[in-house]
N, C-alpha and C. Protein backbone atom coordinates (compact mmCIF):
# COMPACT_ATOMS: atom_id res chain seq x y z
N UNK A 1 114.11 16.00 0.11
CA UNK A 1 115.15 15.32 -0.67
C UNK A 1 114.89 15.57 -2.15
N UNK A 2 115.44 16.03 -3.08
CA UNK A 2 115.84 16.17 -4.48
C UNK A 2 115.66 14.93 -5.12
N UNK A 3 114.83 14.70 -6.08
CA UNK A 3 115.13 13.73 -6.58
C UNK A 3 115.03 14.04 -8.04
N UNK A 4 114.78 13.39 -9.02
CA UNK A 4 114.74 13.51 -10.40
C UNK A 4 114.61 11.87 -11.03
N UNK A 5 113.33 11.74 -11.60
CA UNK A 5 113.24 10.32 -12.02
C UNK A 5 112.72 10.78 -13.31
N UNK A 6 113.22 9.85 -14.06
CA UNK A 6 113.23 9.61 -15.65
C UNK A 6 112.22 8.11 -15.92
N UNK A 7 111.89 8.35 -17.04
CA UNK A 7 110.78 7.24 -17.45
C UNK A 7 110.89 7.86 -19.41
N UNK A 8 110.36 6.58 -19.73
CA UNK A 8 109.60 6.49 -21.44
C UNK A 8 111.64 5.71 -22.07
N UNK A 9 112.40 5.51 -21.58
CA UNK A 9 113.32 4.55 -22.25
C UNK A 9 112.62 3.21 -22.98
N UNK A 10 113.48 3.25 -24.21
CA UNK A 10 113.19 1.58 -24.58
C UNK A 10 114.08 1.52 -25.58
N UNK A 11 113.88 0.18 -26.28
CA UNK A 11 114.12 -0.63 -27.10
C UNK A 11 113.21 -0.26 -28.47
N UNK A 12 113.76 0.40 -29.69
CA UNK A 12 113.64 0.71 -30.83
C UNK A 12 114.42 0.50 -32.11
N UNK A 13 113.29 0.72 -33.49
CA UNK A 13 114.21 0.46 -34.48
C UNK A 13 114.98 2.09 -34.90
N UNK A 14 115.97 1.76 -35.76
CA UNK A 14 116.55 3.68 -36.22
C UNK A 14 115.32 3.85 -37.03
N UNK A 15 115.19 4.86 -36.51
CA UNK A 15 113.84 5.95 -37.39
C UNK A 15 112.57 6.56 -36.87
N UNK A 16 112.73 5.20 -35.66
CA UNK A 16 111.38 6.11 -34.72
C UNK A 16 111.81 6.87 -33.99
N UNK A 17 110.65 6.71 -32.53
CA UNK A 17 110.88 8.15 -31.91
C UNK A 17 110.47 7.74 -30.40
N UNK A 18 110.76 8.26 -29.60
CA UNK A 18 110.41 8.41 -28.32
C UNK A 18 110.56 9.28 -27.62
N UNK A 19 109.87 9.59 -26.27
CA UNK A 19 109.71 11.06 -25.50
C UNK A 19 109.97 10.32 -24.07
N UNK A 20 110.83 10.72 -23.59
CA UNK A 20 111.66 10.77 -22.33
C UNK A 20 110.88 12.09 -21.19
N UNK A 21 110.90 11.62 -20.35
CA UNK A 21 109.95 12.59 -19.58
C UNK A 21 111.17 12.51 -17.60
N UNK A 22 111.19 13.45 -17.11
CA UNK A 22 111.96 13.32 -15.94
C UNK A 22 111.16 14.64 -14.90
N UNK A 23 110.79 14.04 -13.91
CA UNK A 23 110.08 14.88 -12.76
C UNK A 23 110.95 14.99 -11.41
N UNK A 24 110.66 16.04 -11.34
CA UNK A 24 111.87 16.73 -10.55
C UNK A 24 110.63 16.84 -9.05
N UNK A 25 111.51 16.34 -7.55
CA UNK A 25 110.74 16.74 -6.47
C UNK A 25 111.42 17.10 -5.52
N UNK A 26 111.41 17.99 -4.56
CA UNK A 26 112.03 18.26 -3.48
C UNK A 26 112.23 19.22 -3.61
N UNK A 27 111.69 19.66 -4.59
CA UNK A 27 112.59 21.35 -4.91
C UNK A 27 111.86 22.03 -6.28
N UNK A 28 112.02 22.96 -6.50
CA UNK A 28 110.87 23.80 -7.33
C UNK A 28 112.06 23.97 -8.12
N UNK A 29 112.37 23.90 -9.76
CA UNK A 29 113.31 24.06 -10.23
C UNK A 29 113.07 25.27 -10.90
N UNK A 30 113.58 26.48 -10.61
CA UNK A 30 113.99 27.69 -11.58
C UNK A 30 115.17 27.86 -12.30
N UNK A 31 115.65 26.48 -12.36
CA UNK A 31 117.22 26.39 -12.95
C UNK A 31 116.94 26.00 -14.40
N UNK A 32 117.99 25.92 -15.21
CA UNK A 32 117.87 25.19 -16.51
C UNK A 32 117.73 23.25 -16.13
N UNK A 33 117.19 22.87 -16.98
CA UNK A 33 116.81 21.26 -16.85
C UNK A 33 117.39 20.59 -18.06
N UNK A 34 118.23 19.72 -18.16
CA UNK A 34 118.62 19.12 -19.12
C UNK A 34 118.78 17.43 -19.08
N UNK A 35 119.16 17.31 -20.38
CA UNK A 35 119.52 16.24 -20.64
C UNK A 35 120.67 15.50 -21.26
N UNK A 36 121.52 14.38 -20.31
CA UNK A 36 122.64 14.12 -20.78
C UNK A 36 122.84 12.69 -21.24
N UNK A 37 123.69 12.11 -21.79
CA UNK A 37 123.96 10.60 -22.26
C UNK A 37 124.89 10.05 -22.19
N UNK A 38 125.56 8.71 -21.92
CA UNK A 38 126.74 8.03 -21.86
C UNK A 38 126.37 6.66 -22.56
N UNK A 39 127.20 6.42 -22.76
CA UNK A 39 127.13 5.41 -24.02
C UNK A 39 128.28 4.18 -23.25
N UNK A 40 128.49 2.74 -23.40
CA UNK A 40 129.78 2.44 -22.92
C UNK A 40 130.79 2.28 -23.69
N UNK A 41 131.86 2.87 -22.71
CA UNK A 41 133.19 3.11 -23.17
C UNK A 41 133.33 5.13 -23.90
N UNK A 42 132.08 5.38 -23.91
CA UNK A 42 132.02 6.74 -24.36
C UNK A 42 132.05 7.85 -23.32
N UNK A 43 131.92 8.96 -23.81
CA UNK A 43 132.29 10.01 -22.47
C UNK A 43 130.53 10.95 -22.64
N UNK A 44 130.88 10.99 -21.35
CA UNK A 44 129.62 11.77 -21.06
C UNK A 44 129.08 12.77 -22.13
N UNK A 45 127.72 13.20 -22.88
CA UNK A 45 127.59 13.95 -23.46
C UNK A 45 126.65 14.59 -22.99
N UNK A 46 126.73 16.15 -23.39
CA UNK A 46 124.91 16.75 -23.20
C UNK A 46 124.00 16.72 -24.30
N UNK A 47 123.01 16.32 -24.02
CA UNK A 47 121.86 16.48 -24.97
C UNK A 47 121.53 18.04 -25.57
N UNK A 48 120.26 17.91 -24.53
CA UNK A 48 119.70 19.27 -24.75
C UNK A 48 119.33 20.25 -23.25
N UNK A 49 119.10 21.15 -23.44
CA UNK A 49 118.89 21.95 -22.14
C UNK A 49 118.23 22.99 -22.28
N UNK A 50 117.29 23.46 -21.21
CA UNK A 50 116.15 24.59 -21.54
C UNK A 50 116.00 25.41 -20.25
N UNK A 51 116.05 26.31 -20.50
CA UNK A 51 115.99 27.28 -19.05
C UNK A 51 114.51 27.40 -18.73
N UNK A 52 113.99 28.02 -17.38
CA UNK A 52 112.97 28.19 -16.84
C UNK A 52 111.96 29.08 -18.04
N UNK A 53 112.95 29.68 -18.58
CA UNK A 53 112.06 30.85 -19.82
C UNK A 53 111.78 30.45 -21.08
N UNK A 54 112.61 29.24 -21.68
CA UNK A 54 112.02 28.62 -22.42
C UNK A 54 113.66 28.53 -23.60
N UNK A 55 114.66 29.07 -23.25
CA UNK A 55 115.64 28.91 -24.26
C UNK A 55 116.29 27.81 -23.74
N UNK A 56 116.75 27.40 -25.00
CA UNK A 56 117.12 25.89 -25.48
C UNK A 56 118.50 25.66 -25.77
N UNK A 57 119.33 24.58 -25.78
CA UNK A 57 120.36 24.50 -26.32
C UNK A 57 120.57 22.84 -26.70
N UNK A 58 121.45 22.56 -27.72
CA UNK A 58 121.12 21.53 -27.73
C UNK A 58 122.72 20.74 -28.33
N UNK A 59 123.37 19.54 -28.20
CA UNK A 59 124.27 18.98 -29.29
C UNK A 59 123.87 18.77 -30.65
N UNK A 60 125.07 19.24 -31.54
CA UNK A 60 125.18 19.42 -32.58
C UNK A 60 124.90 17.97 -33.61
N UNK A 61 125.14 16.78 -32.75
CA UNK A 61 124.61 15.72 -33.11
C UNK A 61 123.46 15.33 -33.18
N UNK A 62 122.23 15.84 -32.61
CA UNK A 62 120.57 15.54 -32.69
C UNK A 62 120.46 17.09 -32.42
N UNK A 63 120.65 18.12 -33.18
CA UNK A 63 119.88 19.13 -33.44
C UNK A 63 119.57 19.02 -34.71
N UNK A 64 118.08 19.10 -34.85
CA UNK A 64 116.75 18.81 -35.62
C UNK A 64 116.09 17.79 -35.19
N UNK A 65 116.55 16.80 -34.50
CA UNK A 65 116.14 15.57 -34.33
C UNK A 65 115.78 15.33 -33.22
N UNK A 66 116.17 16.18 -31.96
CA UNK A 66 115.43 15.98 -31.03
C UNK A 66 114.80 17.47 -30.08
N UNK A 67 113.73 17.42 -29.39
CA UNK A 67 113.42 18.64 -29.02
C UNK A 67 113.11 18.56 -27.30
N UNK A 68 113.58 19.36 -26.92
CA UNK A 68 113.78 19.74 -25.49
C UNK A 68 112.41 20.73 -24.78
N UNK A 69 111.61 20.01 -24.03
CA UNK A 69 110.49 21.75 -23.36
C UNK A 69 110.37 20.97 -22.01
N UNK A 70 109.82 21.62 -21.53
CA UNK A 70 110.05 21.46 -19.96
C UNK A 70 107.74 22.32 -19.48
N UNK A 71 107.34 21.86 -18.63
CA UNK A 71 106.10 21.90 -17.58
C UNK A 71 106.86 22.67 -16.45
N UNK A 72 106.40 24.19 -16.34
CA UNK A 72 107.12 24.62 -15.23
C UNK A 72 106.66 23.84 -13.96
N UNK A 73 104.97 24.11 -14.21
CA UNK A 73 103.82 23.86 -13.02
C UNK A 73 103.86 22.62 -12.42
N UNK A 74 104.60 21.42 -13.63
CA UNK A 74 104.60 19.79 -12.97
C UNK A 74 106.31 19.76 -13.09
N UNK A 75 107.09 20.87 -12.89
CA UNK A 75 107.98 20.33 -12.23
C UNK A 75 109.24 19.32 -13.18
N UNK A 76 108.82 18.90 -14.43
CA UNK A 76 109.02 18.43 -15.56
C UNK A 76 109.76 18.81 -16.80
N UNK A 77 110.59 18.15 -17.43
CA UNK A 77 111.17 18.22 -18.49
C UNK A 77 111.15 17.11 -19.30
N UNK A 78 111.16 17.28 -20.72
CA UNK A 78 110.94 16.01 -21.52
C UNK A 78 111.66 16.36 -22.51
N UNK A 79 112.35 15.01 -23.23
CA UNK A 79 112.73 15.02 -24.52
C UNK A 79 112.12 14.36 -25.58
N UNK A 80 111.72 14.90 -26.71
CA UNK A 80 111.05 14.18 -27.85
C UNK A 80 112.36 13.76 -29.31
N UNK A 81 112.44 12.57 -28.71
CA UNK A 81 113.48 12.01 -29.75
C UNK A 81 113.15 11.64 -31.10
N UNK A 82 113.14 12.12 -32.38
CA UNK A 82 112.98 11.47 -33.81
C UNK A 82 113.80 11.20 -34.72
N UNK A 83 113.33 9.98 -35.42
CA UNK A 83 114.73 9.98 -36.53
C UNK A 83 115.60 9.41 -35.54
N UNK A 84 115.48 8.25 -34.77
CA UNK A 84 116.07 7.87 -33.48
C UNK A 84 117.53 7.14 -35.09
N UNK A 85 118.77 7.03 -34.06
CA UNK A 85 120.43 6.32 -35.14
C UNK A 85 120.76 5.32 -34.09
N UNK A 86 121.49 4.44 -34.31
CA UNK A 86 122.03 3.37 -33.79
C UNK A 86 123.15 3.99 -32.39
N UNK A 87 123.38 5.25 -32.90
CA UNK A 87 124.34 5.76 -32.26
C UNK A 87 123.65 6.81 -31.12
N UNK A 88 122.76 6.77 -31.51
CA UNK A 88 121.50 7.56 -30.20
C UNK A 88 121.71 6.74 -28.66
N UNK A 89 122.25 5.17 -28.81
CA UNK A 89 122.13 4.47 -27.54
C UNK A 89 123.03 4.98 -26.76
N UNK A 90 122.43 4.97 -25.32
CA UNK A 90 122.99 5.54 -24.46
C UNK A 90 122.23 5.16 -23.53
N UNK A 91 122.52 5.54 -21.93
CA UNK A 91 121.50 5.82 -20.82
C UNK A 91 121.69 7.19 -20.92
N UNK A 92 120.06 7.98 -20.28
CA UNK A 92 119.98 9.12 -20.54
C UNK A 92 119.52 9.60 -18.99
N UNK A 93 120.08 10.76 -18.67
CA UNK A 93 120.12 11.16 -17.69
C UNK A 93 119.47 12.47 -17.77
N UNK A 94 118.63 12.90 -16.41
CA UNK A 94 118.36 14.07 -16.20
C UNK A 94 119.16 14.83 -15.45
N UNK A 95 119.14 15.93 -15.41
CA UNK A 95 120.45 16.55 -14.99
C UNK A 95 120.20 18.16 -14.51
N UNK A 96 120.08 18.41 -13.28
CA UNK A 96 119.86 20.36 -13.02
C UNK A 96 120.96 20.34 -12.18
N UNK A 97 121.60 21.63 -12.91
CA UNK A 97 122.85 22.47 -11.85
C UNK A 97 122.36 22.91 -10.92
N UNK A 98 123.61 23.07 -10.22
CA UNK A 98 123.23 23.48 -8.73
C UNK A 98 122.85 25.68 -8.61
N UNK A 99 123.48 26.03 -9.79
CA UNK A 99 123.04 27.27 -9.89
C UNK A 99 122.31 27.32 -10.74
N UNK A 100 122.26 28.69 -11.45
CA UNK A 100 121.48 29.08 -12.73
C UNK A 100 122.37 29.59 -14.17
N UNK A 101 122.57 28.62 -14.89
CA UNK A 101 123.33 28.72 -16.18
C UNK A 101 122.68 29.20 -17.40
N UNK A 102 123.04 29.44 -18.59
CA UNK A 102 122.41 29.71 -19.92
C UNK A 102 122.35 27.90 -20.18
N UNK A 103 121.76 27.61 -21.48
CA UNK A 103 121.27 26.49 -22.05
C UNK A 103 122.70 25.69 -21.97
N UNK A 104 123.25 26.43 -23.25
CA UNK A 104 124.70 26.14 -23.38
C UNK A 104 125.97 26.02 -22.47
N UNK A 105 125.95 26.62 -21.53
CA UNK A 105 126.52 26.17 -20.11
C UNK A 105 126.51 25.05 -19.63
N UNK A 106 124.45 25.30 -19.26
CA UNK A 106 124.35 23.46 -18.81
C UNK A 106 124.49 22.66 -19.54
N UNK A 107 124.34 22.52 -20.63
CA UNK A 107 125.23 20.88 -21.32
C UNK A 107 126.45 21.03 -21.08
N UNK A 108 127.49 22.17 -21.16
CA UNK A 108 129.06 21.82 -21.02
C UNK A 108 129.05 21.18 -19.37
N UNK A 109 128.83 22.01 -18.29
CA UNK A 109 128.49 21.95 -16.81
C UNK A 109 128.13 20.23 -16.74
N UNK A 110 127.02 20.18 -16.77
CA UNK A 110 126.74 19.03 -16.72
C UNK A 110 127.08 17.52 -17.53
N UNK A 111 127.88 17.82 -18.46
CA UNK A 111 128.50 16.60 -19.34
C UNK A 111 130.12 16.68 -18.70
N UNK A 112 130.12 17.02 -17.63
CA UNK A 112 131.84 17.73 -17.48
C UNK A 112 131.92 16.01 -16.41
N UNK A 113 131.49 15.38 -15.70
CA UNK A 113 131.93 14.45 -15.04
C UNK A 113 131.98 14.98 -13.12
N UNK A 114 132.04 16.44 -13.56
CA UNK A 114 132.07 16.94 -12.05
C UNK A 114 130.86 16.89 -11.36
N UNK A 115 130.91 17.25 -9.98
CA UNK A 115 130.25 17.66 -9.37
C UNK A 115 129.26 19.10 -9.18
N UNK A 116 128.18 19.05 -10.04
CA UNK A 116 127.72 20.79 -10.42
C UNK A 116 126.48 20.42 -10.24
N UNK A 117 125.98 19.48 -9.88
CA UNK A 117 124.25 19.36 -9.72
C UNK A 117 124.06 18.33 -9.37
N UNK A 118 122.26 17.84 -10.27
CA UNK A 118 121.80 16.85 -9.82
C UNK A 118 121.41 16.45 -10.58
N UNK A 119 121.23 14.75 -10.35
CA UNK A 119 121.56 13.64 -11.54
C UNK A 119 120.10 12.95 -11.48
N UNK A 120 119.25 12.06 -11.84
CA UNK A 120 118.14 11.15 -11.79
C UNK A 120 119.17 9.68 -12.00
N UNK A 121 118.16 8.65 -12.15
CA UNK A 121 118.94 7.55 -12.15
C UNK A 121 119.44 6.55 -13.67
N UNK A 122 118.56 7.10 -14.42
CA UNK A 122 118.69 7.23 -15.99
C UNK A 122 117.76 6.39 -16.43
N UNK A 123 117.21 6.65 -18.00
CA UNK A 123 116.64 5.54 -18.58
C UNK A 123 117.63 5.09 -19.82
N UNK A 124 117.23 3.94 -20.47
CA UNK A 124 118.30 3.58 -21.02
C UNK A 124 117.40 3.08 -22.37
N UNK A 125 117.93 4.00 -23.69
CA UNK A 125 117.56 4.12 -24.58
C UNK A 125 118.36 3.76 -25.66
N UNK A 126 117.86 2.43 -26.48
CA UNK A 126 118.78 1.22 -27.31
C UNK A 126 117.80 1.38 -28.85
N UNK A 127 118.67 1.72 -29.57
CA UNK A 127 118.97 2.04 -30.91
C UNK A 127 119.03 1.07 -32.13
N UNK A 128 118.31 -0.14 -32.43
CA UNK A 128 118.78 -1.36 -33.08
C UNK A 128 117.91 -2.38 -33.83
């Protein structure tokens, strides 16, 4: 069974930082691994996303501010959030397509609402 669990959410002031971490089991991921966010009343967004080789992609809203790498060997992807904004809150989701995309793919792919992969259960990261 596939799973994907997320951990390191919390409760912060704007300016710090936190690192989001999501472990992937059931399956050996050679896909891109990303990360997405919903906010309420907001629409799905993608974070950031990193392929098995190490390229990155990221929204134009926390690029500089947050950084995307991934542990092939543990299976793992993490986000290192800094310079955290009020508007950073969201639940944050881990997220691998069901194929193999570029960076930039998987955030469109996976912020789309469809059905294209696989989801974790989210952590929920508050801005305030």
């Amino acid at each position: 069974e596939v799973q994907l669990v997320e951990s390191g959410g919390g409760m912060v002031q704007p300016g710090a930082s936190l690192r989001l971490s999501c472990a992937a089991s059931g399956f050996t991921c050679t896909y891109s691994m990303s990360w997405v966010r919903q906010a309420p009343a907001k629409e799905r967004e993608g974070v950031a996303a990193i392929r098995s080789g190490g390229g990155t992609g990221y929204a134009a809203s926390v690029k500089g501010r947050f950084t995307v790498s991934r542990d092939n060997a543990k299976n793992t992807v993490y986000l290192q959030m800094n310079s955290l904004k009020p508007e950073d809150t969201a639940m944050y989701y881990c997220a691998v397509p069901y194929q193999d995309l570029s960076a930039t793919e998987t955030l469109r792919v996976m912020s789309s609402g469809g059905d294209f992969g696989y989801y974790g259960q989210g952590t929920q990261v508050t801005v305030s």
